[in-house]
N, C-alpha and C. Protein backbone atom coordinates (compact mmCIF):
# COMPACT_ATOMS: atom_id res chain seq x y z
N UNK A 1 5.94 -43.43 31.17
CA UNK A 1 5.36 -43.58 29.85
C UNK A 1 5.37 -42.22 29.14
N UNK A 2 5.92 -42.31 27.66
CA UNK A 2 5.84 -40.78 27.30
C UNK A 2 4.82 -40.61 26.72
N UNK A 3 4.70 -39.00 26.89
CA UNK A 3 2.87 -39.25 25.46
C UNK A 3 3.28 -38.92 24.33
N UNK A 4 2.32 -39.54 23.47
CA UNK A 4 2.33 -39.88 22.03
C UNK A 4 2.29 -37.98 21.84
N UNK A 5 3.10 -38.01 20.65
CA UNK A 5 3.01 -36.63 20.22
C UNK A 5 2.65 -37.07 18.41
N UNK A 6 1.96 -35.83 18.79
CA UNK A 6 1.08 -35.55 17.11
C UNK A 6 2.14 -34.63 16.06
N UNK A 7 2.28 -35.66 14.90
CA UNK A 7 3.18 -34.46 14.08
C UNK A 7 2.11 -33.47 13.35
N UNK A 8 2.09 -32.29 13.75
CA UNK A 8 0.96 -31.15 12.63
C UNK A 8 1.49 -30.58 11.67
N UNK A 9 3.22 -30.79 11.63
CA UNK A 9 3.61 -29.71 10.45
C UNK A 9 3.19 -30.15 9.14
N UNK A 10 2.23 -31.29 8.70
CA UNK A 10 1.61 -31.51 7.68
C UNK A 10 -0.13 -30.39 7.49
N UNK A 11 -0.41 -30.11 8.86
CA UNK A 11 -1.64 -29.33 8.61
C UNK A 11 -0.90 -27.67 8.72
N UNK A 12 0.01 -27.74 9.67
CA UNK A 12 0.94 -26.04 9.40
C UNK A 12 0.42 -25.73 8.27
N UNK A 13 1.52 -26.74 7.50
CA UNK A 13 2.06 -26.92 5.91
C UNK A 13 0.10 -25.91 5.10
N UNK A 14 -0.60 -26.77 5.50
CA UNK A 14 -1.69 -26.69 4.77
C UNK A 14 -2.68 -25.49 4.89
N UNK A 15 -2.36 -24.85 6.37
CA UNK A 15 -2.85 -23.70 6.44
C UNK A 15 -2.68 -22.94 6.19
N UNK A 16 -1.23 -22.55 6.56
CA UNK A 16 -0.41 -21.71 6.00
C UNK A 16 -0.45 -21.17 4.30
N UNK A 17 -0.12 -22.31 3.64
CA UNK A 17 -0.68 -22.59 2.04
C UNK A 17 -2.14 -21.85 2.04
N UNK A 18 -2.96 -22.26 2.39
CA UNK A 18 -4.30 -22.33 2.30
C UNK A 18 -4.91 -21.06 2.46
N UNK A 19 -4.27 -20.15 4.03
CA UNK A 19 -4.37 -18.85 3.85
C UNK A 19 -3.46 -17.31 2.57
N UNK A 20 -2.45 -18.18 2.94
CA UNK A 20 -1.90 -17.26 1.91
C UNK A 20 -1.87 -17.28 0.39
N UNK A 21 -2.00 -18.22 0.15
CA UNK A 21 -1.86 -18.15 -1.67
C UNK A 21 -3.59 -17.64 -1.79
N UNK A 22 -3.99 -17.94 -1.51
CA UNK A 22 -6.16 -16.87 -1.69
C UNK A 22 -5.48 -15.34 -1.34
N UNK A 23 -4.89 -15.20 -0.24
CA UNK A 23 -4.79 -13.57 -0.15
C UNK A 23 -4.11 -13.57 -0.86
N UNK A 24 -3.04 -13.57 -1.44
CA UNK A 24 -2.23 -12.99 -2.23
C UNK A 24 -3.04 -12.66 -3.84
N UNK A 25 -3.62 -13.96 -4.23
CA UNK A 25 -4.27 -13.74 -5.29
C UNK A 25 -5.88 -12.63 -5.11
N UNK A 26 -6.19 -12.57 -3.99
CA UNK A 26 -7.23 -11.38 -3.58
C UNK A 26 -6.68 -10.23 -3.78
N UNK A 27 -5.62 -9.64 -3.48
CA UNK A 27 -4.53 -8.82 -2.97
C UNK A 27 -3.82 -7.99 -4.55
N UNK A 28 -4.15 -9.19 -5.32
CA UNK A 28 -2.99 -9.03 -6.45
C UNK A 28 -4.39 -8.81 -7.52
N UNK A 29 -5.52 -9.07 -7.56
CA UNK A 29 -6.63 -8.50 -8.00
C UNK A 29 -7.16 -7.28 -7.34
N UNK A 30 -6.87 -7.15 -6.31
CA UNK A 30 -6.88 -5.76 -6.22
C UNK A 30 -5.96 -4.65 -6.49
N UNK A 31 -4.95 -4.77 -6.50
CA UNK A 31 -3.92 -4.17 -6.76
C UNK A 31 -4.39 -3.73 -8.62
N UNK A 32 -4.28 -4.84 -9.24
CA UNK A 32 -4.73 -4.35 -11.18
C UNK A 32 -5.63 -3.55 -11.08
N UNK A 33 -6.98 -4.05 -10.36
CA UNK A 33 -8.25 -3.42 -10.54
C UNK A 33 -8.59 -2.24 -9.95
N UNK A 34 -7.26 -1.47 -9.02
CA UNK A 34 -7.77 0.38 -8.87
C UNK A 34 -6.07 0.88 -9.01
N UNK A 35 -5.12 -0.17 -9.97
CA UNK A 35 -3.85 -0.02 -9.71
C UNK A 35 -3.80 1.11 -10.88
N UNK A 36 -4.76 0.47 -12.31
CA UNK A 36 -4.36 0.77 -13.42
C UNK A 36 -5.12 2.56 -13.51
N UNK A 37 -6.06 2.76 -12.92
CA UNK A 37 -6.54 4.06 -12.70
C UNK A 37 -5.25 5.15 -12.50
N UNK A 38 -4.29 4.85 -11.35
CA UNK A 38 -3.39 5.51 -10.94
C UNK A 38 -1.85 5.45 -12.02
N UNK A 39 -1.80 4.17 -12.70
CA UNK A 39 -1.16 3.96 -13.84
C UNK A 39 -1.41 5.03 -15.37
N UNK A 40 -3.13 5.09 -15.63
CA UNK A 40 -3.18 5.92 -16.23
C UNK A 40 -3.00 6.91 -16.29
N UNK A 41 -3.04 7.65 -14.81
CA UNK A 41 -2.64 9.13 -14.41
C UNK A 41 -1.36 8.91 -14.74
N UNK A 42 -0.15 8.52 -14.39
CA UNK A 42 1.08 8.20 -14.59
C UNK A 42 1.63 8.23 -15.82
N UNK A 43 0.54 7.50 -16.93
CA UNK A 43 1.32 7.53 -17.99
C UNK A 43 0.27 8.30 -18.88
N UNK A 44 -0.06 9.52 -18.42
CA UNK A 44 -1.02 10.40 -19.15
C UNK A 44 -1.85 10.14 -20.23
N UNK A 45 -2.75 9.22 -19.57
CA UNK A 45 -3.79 8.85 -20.20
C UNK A 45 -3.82 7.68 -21.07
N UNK A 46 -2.29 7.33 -21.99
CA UNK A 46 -2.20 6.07 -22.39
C UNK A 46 -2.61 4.52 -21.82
N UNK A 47 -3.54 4.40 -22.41
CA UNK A 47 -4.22 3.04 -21.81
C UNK A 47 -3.24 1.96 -22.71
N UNK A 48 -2.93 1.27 -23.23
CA UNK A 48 -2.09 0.64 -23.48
C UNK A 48 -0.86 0.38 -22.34
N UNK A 49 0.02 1.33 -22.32
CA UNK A 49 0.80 1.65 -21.67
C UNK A 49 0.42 0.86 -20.25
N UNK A 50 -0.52 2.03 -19.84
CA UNK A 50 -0.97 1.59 -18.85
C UNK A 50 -1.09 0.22 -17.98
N UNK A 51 -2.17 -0.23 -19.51
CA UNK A 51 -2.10 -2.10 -19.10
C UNK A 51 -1.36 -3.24 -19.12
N UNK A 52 -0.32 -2.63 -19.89
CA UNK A 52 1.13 -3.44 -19.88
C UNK A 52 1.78 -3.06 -19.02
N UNK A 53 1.66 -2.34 -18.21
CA UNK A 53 2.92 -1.97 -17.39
C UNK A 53 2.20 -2.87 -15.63
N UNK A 54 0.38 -2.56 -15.85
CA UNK A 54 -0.60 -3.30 -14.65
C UNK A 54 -0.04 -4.77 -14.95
N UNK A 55 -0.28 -5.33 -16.25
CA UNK A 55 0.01 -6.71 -16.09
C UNK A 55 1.23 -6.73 -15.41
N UNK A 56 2.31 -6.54 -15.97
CA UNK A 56 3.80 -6.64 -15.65
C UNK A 56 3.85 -6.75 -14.12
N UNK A 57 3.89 -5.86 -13.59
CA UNK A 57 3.83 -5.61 -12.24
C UNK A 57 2.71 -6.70 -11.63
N UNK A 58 1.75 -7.13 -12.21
CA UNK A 58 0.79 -8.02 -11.29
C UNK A 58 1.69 -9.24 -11.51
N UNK A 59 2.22 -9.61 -12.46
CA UNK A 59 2.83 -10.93 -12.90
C UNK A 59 4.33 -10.97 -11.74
N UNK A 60 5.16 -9.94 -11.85
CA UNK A 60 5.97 -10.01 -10.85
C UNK A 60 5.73 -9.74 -9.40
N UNK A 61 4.20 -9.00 -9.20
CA UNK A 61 3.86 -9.21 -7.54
C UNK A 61 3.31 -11.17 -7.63
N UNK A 62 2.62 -11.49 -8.25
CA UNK A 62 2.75 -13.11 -8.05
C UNK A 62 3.88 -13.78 -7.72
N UNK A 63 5.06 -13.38 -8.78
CA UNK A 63 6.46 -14.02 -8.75
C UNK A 63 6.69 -14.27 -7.35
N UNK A 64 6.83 -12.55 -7.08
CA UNK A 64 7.79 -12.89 -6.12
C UNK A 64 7.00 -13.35 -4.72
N UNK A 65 5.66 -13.03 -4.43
CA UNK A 65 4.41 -13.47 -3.55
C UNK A 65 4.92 -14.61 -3.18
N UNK A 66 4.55 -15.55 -4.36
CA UNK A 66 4.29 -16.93 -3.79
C UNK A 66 5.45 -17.23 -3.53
N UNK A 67 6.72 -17.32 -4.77
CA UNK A 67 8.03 -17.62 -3.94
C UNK A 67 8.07 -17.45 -2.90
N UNK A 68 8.16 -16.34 -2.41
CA UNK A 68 8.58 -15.73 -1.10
C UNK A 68 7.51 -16.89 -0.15
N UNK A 69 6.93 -17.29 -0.52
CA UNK A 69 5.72 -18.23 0.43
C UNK A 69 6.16 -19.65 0.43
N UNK A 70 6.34 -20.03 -1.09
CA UNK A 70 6.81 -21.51 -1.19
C UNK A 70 8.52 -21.74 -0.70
N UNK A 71 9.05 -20.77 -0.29
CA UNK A 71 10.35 -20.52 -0.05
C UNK A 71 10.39 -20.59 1.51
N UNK A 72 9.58 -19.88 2.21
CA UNK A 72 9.19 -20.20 3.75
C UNK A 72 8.33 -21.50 4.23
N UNK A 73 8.07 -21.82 3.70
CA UNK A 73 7.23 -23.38 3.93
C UNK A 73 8.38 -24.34 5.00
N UNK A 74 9.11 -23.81 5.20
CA UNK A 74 9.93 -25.19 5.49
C UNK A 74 9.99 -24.90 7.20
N UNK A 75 9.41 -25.82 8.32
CA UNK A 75 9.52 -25.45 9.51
C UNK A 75 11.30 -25.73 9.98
N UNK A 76 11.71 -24.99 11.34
CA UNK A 76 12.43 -25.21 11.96
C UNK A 76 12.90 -26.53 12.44
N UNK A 77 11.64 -27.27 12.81
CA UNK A 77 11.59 -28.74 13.06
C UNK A 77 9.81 -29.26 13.26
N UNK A 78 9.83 -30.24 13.94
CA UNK A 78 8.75 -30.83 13.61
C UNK A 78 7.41 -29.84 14.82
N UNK A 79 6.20 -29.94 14.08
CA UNK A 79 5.43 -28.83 15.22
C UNK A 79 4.28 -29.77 15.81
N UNK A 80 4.31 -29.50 16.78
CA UNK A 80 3.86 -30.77 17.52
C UNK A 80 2.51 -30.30 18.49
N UNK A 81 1.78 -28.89 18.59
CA UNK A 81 1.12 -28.25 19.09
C UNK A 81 0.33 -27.12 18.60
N UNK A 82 -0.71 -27.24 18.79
CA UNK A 82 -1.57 -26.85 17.77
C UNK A 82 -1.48 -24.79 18.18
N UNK A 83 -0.69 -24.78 19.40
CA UNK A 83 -0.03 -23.43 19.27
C UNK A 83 1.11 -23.10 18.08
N UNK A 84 2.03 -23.78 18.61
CA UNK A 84 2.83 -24.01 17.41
C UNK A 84 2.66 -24.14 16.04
N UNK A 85 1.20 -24.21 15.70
CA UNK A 85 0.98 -24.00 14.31
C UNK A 85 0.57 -23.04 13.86
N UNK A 86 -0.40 -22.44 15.06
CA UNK A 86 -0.81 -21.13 14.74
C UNK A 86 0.33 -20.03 14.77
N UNK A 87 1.66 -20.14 15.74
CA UNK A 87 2.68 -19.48 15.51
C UNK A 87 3.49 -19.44 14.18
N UNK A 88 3.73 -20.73 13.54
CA UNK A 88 4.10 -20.96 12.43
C UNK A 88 3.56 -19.94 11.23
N UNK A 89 1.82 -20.49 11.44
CA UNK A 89 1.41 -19.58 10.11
C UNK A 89 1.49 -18.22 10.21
N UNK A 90 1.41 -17.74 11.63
CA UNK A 90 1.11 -16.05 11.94
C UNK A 90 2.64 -15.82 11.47
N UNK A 91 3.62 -16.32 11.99
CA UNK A 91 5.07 -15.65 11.24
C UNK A 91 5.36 -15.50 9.89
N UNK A 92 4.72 -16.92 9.42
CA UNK A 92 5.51 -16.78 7.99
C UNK A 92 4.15 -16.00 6.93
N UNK A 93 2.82 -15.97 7.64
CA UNK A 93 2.08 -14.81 7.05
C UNK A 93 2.63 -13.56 6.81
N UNK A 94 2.68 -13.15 8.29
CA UNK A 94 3.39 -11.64 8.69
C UNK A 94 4.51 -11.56 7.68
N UNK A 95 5.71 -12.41 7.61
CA UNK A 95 6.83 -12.17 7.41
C UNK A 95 6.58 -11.47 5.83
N UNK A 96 5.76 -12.36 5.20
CA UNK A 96 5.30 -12.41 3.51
C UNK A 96 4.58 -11.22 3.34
N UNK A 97 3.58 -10.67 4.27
CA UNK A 97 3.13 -9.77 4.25
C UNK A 97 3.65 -8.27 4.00
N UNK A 98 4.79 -8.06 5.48
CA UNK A 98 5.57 -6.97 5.62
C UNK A 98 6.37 -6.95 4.16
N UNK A 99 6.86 -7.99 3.39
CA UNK A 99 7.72 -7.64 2.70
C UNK A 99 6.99 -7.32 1.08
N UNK A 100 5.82 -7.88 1.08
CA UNK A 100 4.84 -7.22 0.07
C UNK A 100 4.39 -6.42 0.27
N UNK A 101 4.19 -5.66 1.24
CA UNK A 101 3.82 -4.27 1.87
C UNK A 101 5.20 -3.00 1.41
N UNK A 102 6.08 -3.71 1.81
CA UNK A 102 7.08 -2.67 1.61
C UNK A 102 7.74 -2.63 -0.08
N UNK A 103 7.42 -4.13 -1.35
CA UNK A 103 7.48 -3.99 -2.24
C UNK A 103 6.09 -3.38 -2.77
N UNK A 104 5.03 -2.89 -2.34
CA UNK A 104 3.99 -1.88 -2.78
C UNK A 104 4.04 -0.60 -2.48
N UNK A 105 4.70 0.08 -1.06
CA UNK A 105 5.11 1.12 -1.14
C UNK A 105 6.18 1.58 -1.57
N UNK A 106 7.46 1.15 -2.44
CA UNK A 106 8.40 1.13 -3.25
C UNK A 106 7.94 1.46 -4.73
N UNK A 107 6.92 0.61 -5.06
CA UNK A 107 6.27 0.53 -6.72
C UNK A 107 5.86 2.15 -6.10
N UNK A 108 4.78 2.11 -5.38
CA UNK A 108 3.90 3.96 -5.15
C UNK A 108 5.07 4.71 -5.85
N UNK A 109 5.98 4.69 -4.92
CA UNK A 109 6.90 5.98 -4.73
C UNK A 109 7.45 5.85 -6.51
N UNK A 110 8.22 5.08 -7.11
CA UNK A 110 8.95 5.37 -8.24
C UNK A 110 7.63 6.07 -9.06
N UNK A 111 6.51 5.13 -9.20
CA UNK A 111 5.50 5.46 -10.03
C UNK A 111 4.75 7.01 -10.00
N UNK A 112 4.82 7.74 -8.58
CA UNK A 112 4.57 8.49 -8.53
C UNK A 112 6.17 9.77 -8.72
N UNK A 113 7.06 9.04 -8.76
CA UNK A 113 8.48 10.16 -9.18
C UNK A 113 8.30 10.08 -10.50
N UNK A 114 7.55 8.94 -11.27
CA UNK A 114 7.56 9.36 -13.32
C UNK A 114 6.35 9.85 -13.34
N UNK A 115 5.05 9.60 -12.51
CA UNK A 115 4.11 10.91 -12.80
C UNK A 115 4.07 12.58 -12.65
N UNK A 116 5.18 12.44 -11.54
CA UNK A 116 5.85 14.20 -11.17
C UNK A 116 6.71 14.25 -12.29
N UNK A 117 7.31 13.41 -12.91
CA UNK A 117 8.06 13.59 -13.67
C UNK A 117 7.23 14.53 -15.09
N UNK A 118 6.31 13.26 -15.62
CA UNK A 118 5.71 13.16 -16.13
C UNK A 118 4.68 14.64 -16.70
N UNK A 119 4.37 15.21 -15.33
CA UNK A 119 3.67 16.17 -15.07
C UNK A 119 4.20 17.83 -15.34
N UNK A 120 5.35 17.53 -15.42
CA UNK A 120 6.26 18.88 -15.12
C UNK A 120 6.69 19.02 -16.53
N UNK A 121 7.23 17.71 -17.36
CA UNK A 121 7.16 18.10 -19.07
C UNK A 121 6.25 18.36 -19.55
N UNK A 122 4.92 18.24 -19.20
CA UNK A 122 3.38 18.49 -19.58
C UNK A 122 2.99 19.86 -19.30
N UNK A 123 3.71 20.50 -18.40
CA UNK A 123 3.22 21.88 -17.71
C UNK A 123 3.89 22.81 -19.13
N UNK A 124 3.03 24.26 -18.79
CA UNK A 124 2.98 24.93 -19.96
C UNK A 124 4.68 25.84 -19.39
N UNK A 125 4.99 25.90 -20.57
CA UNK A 125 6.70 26.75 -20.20
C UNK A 125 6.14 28.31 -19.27
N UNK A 126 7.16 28.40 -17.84
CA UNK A 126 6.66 29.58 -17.75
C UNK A 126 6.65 31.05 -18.43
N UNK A 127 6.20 31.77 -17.84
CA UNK A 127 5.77 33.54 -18.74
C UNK A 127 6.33 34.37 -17.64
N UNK A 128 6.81 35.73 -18.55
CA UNK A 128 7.53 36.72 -17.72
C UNK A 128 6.37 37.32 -17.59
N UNK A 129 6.00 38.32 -16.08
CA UNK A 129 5.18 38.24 -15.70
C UNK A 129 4.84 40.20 -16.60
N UNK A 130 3.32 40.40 -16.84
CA UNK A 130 3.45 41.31 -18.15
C UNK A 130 3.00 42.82 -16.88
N UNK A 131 3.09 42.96 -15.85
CA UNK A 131 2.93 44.06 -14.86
C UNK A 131 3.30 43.95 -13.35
N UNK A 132 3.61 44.79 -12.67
CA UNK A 132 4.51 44.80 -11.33
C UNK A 132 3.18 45.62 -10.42
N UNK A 133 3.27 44.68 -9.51
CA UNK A 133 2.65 45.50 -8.13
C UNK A 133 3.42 46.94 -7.57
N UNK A 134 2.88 48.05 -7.37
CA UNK A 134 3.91 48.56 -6.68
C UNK A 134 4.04 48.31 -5.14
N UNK A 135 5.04 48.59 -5.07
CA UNK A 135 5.68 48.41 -3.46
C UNK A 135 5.17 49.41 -1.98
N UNK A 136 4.47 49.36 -1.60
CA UNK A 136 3.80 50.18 -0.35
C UNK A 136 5.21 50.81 0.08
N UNK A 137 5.19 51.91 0.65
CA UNK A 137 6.28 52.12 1.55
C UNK A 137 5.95 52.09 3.06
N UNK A 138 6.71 51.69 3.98
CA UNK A 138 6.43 51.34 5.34
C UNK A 138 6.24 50.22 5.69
N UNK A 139 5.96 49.54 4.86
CA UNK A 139 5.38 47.78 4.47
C UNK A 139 6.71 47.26 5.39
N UNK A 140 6.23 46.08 6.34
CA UNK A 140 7.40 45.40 6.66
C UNK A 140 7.23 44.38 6.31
């Protein structure tokens, strides 16, 4: 007699969903709400600027978030063990995770190459210097 097997990839389906689209939208409110501080440094003080550039970026970390989520939804085959579900969600969490992790340290880095940028047209032109140390002799 075989045993009855339980199909779960309908609750996978639901956990999976269930955990990730809340973090992402936790994630993506945090990101605006101490993003735009570091935005303003960036774009020297322009608040405008600033908040168009926070939206933008929050609107395309959603984009590509959830895609990237509703795009992995789809199991290998049917999951039939309530290990197997917890494997399911921990991968395709992780997977979504690492790759929003590595599209946030990507945004850092450019954003912080136009605030160096940024910073160095702002700096005052240098000055020839208006007196000379003299030179010790013996000095090595």
């Amino acid at each position: 007699m075989d045993p009855i097997l339980v199909d779960y990839t309908t609750y996978a389906y639901a956990a999976y969903l269930g955990t990730a689209v809340p973090l992402t939208l936790w994630v993506g409110r945090t990101l605006v709400k101490h993003g735009r501080i570091f935005l303003l440094d960036a774009f020297a003080g322009n608040d405008s600027l600033a908040d168009a550039v926070n939206r933008l970026l929050a609107v395309g970390f959603y984009l590509v978030n959830i895609g990237l989520i509703t795009k992995s939804i789809e199991a290998s085959g049917p999951i039939v063990t309530i290990p197997e579900v917890i494997r399911y969600g921990s991968q395709n969490l992780g997977h979504a995770m690492l790759v929003l992790g590595a599209m946030h340290f990507f945004n850092l880095f450019v954003l912080s190459r136009m605030r160096r940028r940024g910073l160095a047209q702002a700096a005052p032109p240098p000055v020839l210097p208006n007196a000379y140390l003299p030179q010790r002799v013996g000095a090595a």
